[in-house]
PDB file of N, CA and C in Angstrom:
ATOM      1  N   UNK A   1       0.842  -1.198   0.000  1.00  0.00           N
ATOM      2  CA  UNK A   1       0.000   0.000   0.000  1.00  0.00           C
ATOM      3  C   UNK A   1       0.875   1.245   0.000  1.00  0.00           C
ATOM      4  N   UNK A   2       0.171   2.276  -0.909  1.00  0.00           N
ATOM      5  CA  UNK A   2       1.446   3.293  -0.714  1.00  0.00           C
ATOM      6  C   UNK A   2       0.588   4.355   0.649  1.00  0.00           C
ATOM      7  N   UNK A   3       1.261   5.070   0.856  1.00  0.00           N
ATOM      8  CA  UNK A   3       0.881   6.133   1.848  1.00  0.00           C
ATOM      9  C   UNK A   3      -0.331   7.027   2.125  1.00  0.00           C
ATOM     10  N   UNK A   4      -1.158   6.856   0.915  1.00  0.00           N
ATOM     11  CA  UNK A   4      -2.270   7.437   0.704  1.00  0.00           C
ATOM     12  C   UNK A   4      -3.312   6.598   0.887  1.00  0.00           C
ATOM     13  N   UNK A   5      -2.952   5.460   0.585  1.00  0.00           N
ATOM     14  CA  UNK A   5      -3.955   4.167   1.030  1.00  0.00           C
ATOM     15  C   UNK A   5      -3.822   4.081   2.369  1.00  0.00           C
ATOM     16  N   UNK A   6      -2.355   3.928   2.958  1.00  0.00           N
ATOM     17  CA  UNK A   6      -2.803   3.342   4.431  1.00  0.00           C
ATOM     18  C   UNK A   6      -2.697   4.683   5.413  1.00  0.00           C
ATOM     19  N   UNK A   7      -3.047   6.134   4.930  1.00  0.00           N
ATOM     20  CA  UNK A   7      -3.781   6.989   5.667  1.00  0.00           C
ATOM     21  C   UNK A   7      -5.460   7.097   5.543  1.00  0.00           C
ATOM     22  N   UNK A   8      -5.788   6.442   4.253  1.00  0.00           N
ATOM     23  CA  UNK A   8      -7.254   6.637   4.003  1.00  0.00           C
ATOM     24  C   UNK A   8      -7.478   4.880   4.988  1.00  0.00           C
ATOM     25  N   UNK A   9      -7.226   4.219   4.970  1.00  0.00           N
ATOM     26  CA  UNK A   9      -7.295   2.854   5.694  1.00  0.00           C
ATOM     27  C   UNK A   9      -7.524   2.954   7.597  1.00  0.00           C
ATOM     28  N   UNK A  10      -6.552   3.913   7.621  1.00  0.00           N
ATOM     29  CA  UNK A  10      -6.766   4.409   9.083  1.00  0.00           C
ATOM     30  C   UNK A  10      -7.502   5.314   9.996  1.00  0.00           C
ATOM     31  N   UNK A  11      -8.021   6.016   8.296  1.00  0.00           N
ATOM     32  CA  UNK A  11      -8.964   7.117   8.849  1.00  0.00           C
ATOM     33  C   UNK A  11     -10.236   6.112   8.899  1.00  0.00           C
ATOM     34  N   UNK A  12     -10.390   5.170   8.108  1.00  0.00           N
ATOM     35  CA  UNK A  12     -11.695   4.598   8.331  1.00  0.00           C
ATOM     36  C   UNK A  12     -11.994   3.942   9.659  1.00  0.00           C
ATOM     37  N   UNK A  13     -10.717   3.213   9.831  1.00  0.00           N
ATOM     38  CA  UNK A  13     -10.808   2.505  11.456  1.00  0.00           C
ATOM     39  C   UNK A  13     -10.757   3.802  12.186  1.00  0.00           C
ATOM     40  N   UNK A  14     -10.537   4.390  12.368  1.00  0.00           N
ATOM     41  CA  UNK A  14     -10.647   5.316  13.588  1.00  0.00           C
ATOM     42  C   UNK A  14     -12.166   5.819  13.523  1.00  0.00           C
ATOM     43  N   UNK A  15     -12.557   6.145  12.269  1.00  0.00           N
ATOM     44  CA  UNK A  15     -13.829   6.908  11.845  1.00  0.00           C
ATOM     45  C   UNK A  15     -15.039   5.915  12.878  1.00  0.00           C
ATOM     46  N   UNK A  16     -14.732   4.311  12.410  1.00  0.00           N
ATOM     47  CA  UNK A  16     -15.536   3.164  12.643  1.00  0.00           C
ATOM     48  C   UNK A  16     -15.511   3.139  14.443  1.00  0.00           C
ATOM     49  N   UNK A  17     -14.566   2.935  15.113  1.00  0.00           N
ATOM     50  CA  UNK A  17     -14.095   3.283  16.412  1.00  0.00           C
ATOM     51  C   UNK A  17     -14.682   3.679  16.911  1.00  0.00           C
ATOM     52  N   UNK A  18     -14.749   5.408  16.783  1.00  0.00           N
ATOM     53  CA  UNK A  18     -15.393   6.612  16.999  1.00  0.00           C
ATOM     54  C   UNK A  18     -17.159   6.406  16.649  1.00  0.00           C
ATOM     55  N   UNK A  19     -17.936   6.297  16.107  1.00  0.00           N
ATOM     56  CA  UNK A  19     -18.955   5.933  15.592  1.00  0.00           C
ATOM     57  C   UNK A  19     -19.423   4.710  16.918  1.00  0.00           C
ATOM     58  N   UNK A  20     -18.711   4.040  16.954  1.00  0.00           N
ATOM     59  CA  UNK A  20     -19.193   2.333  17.566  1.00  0.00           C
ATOM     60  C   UNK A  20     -19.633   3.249  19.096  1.00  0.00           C
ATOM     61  N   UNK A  21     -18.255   3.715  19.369  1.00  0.00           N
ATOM     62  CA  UNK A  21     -18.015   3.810  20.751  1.00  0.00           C
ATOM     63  C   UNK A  21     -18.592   4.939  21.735  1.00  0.00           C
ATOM     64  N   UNK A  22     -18.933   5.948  20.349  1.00  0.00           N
ATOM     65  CA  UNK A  22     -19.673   7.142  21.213  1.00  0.00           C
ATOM     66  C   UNK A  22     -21.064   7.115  20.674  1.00  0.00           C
ATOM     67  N   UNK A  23     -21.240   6.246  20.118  1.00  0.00           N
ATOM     68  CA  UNK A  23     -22.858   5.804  18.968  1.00  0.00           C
ATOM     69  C   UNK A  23     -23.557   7.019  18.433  1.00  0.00           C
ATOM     70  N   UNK A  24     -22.383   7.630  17.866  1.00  0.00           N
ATOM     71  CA  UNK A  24     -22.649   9.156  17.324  1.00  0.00           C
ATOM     72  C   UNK A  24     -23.196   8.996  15.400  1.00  0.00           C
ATOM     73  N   UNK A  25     -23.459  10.301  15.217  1.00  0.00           N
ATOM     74  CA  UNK A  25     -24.646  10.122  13.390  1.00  0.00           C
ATOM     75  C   UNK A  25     -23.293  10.313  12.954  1.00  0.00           C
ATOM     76  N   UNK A  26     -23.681  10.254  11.690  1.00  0.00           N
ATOM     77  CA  UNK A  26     -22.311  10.624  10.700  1.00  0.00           C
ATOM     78  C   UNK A  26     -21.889  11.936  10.831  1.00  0.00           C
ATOM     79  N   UNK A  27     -22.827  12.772  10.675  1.00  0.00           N
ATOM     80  CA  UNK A  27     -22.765  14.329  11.011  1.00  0.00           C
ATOM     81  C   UNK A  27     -22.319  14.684  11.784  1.00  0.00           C
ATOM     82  N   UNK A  28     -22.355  14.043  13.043  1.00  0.00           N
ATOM     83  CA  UNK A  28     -21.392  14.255  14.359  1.00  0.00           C
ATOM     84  C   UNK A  28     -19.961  13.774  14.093  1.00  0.00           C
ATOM     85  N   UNK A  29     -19.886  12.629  14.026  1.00  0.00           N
ATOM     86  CA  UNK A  29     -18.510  12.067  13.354  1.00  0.00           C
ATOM     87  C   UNK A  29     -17.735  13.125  12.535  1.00  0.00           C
ATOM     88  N   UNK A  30     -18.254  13.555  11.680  1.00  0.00           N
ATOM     89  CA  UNK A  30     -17.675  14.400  10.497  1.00  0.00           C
ATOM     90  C   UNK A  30     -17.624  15.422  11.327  1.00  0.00           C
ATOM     91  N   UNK A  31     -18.419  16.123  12.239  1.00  0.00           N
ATOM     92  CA  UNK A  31     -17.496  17.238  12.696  1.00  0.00           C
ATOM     93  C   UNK A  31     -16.733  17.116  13.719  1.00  0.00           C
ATOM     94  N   UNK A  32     -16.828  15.776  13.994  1.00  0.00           N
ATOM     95  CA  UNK A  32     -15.297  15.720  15.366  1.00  0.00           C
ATOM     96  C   UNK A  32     -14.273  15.663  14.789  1.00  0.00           C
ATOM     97  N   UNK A  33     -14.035  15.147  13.422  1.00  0.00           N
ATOM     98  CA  UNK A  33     -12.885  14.879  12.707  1.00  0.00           C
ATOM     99  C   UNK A  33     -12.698  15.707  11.471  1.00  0.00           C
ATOM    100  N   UNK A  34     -13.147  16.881  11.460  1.00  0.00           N
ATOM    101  CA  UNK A  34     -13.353  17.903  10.569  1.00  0.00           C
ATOM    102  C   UNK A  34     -13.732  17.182   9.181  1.00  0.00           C
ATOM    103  N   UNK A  35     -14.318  16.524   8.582  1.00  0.00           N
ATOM    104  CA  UNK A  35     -14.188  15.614   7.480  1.00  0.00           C
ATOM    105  C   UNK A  35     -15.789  16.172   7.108  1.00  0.00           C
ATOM    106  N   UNK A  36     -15.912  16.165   5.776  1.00  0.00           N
ATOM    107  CA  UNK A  36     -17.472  16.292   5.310  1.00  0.00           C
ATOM    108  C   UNK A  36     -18.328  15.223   5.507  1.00  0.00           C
ATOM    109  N   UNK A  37     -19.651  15.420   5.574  1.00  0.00           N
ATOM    110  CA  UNK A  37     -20.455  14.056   5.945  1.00  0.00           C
ATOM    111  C   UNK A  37     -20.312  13.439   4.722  1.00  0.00           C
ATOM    112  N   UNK A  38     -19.859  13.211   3.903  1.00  0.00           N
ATOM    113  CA  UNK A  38     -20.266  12.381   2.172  1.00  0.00           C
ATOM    114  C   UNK A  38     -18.686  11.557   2.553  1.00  0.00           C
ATOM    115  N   UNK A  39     -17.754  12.577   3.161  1.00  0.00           N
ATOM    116  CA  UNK A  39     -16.583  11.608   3.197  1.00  0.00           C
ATOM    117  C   UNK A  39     -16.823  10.247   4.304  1.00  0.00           C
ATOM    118  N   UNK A  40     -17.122  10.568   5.848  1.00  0.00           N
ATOM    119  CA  UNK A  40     -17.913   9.570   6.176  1.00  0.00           C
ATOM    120  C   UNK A  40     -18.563   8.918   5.855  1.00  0.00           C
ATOM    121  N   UNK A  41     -19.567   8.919   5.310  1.00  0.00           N
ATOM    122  CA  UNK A  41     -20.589   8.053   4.737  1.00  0.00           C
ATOM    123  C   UNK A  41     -19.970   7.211   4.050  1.00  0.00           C
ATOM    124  N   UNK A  42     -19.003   7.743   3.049  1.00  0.00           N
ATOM    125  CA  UNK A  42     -18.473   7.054   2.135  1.00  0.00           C
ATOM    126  C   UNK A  42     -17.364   5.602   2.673  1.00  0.00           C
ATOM    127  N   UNK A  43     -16.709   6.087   3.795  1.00  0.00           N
ATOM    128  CA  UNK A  43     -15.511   5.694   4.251  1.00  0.00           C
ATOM    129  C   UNK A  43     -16.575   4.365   5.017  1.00  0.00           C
ATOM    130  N   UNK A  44     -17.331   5.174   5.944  1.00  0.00           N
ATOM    131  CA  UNK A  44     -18.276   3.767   6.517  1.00  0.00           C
ATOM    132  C   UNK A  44     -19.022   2.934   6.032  1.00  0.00           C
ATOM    133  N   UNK A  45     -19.197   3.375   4.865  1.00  0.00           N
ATOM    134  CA  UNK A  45     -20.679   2.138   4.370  1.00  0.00           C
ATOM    135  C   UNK A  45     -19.778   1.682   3.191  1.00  0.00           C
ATOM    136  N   UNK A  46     -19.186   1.926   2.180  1.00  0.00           N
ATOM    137  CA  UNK A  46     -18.344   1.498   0.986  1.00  0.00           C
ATOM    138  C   UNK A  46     -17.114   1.044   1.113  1.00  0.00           C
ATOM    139  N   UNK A  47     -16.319   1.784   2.250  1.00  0.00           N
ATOM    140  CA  UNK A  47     -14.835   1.102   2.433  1.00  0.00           C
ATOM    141  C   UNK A  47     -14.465   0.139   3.327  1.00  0.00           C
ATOM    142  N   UNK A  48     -15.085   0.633   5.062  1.00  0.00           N
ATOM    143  CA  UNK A  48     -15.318  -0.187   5.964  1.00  0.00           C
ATOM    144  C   UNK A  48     -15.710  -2.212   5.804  1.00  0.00           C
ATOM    145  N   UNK A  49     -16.730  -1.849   4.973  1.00  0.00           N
ATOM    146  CA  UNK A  49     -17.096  -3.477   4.445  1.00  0.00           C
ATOM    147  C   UNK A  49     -15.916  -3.962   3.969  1.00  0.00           C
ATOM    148  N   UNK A  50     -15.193  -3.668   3.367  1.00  0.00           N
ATOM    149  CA  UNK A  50     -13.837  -4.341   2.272  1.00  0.00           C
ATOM    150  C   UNK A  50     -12.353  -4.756   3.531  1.00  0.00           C
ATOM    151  N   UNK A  51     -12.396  -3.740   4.659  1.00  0.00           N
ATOM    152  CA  UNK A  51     -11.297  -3.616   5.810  1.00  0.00           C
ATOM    153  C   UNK A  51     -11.780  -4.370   6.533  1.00  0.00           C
ATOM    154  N   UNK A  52     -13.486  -4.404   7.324  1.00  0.00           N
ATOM    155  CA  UNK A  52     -13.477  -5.104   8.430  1.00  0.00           C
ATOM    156  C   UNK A  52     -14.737  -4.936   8.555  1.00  0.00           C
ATOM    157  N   UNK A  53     -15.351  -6.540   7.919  1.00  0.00           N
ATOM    158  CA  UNK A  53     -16.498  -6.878   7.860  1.00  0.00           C
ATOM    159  C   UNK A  53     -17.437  -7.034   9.044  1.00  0.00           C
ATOM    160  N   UNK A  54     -16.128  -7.421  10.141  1.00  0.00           N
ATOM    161  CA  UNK A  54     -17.173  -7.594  11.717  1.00  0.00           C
ATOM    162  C   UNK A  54     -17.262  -5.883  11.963  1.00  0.00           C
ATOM    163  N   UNK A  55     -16.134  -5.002  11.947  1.00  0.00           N
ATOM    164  CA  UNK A  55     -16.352  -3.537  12.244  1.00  0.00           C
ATOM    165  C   UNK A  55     -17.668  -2.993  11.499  1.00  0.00           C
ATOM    166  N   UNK A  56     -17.777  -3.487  10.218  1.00  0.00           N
ATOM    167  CA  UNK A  56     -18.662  -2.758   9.728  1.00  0.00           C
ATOM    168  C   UNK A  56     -20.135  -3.138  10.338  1.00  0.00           C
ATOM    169  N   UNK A  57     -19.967  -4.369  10.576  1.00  0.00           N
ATOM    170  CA  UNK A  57     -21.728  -5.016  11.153  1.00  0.00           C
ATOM    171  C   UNK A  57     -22.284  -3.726  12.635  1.00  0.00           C
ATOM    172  N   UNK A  58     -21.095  -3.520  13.019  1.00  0.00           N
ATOM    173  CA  UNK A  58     -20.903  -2.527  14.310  1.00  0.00           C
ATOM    174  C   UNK A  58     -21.351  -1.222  13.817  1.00  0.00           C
ATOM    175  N   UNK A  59     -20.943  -0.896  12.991  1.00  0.00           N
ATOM    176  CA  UNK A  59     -21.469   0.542  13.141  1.00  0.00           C
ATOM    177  C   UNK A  59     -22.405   0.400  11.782  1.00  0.00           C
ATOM    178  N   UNK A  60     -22.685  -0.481  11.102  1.00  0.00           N
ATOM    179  CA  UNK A  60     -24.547  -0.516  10.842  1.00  0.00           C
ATOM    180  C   UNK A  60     -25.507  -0.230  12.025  1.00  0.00           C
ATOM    181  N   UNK A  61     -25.170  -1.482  12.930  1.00  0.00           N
ATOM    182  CA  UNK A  61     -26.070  -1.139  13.499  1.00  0.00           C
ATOM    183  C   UNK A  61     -26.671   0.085  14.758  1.00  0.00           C
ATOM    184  N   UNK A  62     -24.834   0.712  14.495  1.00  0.00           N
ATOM    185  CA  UNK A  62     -25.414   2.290  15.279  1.00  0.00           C
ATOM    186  C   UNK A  62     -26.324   3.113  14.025  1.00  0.00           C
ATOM    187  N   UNK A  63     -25.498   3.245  12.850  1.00  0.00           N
ATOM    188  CA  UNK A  63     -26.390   3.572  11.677  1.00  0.00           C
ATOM    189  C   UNK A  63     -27.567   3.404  11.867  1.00  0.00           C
ATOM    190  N   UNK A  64     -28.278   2.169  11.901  1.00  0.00           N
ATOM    191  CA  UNK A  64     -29.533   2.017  11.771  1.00  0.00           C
ATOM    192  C   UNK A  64     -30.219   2.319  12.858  1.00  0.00           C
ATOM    193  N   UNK A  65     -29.843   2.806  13.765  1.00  0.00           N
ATOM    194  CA  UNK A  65     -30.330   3.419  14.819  1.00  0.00           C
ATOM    195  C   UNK A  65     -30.467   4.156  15.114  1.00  0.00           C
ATOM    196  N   UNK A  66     -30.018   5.092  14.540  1.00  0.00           N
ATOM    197  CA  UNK A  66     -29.628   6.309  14.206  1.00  0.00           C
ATOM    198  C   UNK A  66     -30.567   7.072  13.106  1.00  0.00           C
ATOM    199  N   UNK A  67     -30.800   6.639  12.239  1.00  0.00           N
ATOM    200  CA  UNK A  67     -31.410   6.137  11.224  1.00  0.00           C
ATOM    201  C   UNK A  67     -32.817   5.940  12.101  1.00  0.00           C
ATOM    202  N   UNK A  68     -33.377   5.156  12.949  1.00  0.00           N
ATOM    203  CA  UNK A  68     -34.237   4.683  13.057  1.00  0.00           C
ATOM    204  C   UNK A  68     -35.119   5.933  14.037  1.00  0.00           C
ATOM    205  N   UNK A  69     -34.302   6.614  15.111  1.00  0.00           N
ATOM    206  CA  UNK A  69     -34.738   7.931  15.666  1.00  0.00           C
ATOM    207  C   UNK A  69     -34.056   8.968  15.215  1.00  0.00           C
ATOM    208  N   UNK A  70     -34.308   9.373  13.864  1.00  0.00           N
ATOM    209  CA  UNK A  70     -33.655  10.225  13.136  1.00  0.00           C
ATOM    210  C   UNK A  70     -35.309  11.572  13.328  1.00  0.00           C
ATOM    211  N   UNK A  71     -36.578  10.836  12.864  1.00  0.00           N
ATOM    212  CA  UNK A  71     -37.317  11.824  13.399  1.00  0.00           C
ATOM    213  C   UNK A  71     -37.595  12.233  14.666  1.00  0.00           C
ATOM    214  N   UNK A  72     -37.102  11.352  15.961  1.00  0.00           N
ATOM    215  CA  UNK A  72     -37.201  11.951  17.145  1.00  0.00           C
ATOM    216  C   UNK A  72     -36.480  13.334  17.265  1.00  0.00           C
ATOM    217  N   UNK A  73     -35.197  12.666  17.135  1.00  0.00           N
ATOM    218  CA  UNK A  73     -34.377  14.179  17.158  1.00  0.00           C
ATOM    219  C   UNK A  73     -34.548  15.148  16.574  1.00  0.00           C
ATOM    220  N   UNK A  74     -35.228  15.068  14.955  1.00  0.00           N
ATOM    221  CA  UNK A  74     -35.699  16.296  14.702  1.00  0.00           C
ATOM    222  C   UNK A  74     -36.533  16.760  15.096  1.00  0.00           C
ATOM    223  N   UNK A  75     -37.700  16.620  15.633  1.00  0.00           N
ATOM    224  CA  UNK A  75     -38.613  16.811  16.543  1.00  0.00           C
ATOM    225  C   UNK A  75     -38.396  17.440  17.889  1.00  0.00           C
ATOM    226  N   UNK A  76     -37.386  17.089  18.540  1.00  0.00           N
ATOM    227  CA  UNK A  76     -36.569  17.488  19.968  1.00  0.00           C
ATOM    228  C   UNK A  76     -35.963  18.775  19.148  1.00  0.00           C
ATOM    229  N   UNK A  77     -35.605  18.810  18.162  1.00  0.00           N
ATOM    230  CA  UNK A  77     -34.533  20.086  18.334  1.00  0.00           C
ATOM    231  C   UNK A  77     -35.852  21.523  17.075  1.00  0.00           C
ATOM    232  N   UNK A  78     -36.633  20.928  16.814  1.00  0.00           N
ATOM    233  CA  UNK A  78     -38.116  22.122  16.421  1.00  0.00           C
ATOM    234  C   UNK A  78     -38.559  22.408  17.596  1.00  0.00           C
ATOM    235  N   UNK A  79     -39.194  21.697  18.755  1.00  0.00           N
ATOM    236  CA  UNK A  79     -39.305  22.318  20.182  1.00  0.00           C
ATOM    237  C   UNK A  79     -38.317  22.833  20.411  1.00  0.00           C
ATOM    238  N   UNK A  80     -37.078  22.573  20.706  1.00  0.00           N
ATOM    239  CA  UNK A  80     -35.877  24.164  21.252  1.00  0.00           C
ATOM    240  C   UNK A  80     -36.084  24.869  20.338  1.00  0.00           C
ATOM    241  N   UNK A  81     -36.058  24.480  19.703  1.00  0.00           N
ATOM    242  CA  UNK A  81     -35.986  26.581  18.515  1.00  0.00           C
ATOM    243  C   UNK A  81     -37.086  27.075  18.491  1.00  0.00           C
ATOM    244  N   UNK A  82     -38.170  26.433  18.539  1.00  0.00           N
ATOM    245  CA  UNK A  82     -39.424  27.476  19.021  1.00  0.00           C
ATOM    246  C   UNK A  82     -39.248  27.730  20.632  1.00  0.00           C
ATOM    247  N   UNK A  83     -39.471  27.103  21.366  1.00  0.00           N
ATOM    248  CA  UNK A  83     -39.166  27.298  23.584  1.00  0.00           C
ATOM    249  C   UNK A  83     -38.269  28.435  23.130  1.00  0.00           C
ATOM    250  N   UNK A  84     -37.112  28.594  22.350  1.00  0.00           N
ATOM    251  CA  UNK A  84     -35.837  29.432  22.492  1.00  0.00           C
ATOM    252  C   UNK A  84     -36.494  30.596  22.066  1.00  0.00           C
ATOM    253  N   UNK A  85     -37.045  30.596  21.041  1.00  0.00           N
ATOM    254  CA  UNK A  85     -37.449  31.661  19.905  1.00  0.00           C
ATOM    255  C   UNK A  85     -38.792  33.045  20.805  1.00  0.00           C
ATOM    256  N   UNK A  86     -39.362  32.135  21.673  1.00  0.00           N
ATOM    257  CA  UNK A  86     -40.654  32.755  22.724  1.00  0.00           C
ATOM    258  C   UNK A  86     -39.866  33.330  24.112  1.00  0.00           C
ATOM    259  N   UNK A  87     -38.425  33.440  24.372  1.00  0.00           N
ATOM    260  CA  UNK A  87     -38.331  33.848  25.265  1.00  0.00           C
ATOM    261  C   UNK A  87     -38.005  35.473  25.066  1.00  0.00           C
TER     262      UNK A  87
END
């Protein structure tokens, strides 16, 4: 691998890591690690599978959970900005 591979290789495990361990969205991910969300996405769902098939089963299933109360949270954060907006 030349040097560009096994920095993009390491950003994914760390990306995957990070994701598992703080069971954070991609969007969060991407801004802890300054990275755009499309680069995440990309790195977790397309590259991850090819490096580390058990890693990847791991952070599917924060994905999909994520994914799955994706309208809660938007919902939680339209109540603060209106509560905020009336004071």
């Amino acid at each position: 691998m030349n040097s560009k591979s096994e920095e993009i290789y390491e950003r994914v495990l760390k990306l995957a890591n990070f994701t598992i361990s703080s069971r954070s969205t991609i969007r969060a991910t991407a801004k802890a690690y300054c990275l755009s969300k499309s680069t995440v996405h990309k790195d977790l769902t397309h590259r991850l599978p090819i490096i580390s098939p058990l890693l990847y089963k791991q952070v599917r299933e924060v994905l999909d959970t994520n994914r799955n109360e994706w309208h809660i949270r938007g919902g939680m954060a339209t109540k603060k900005k209106h509560q905020n907006s009336k004071r």
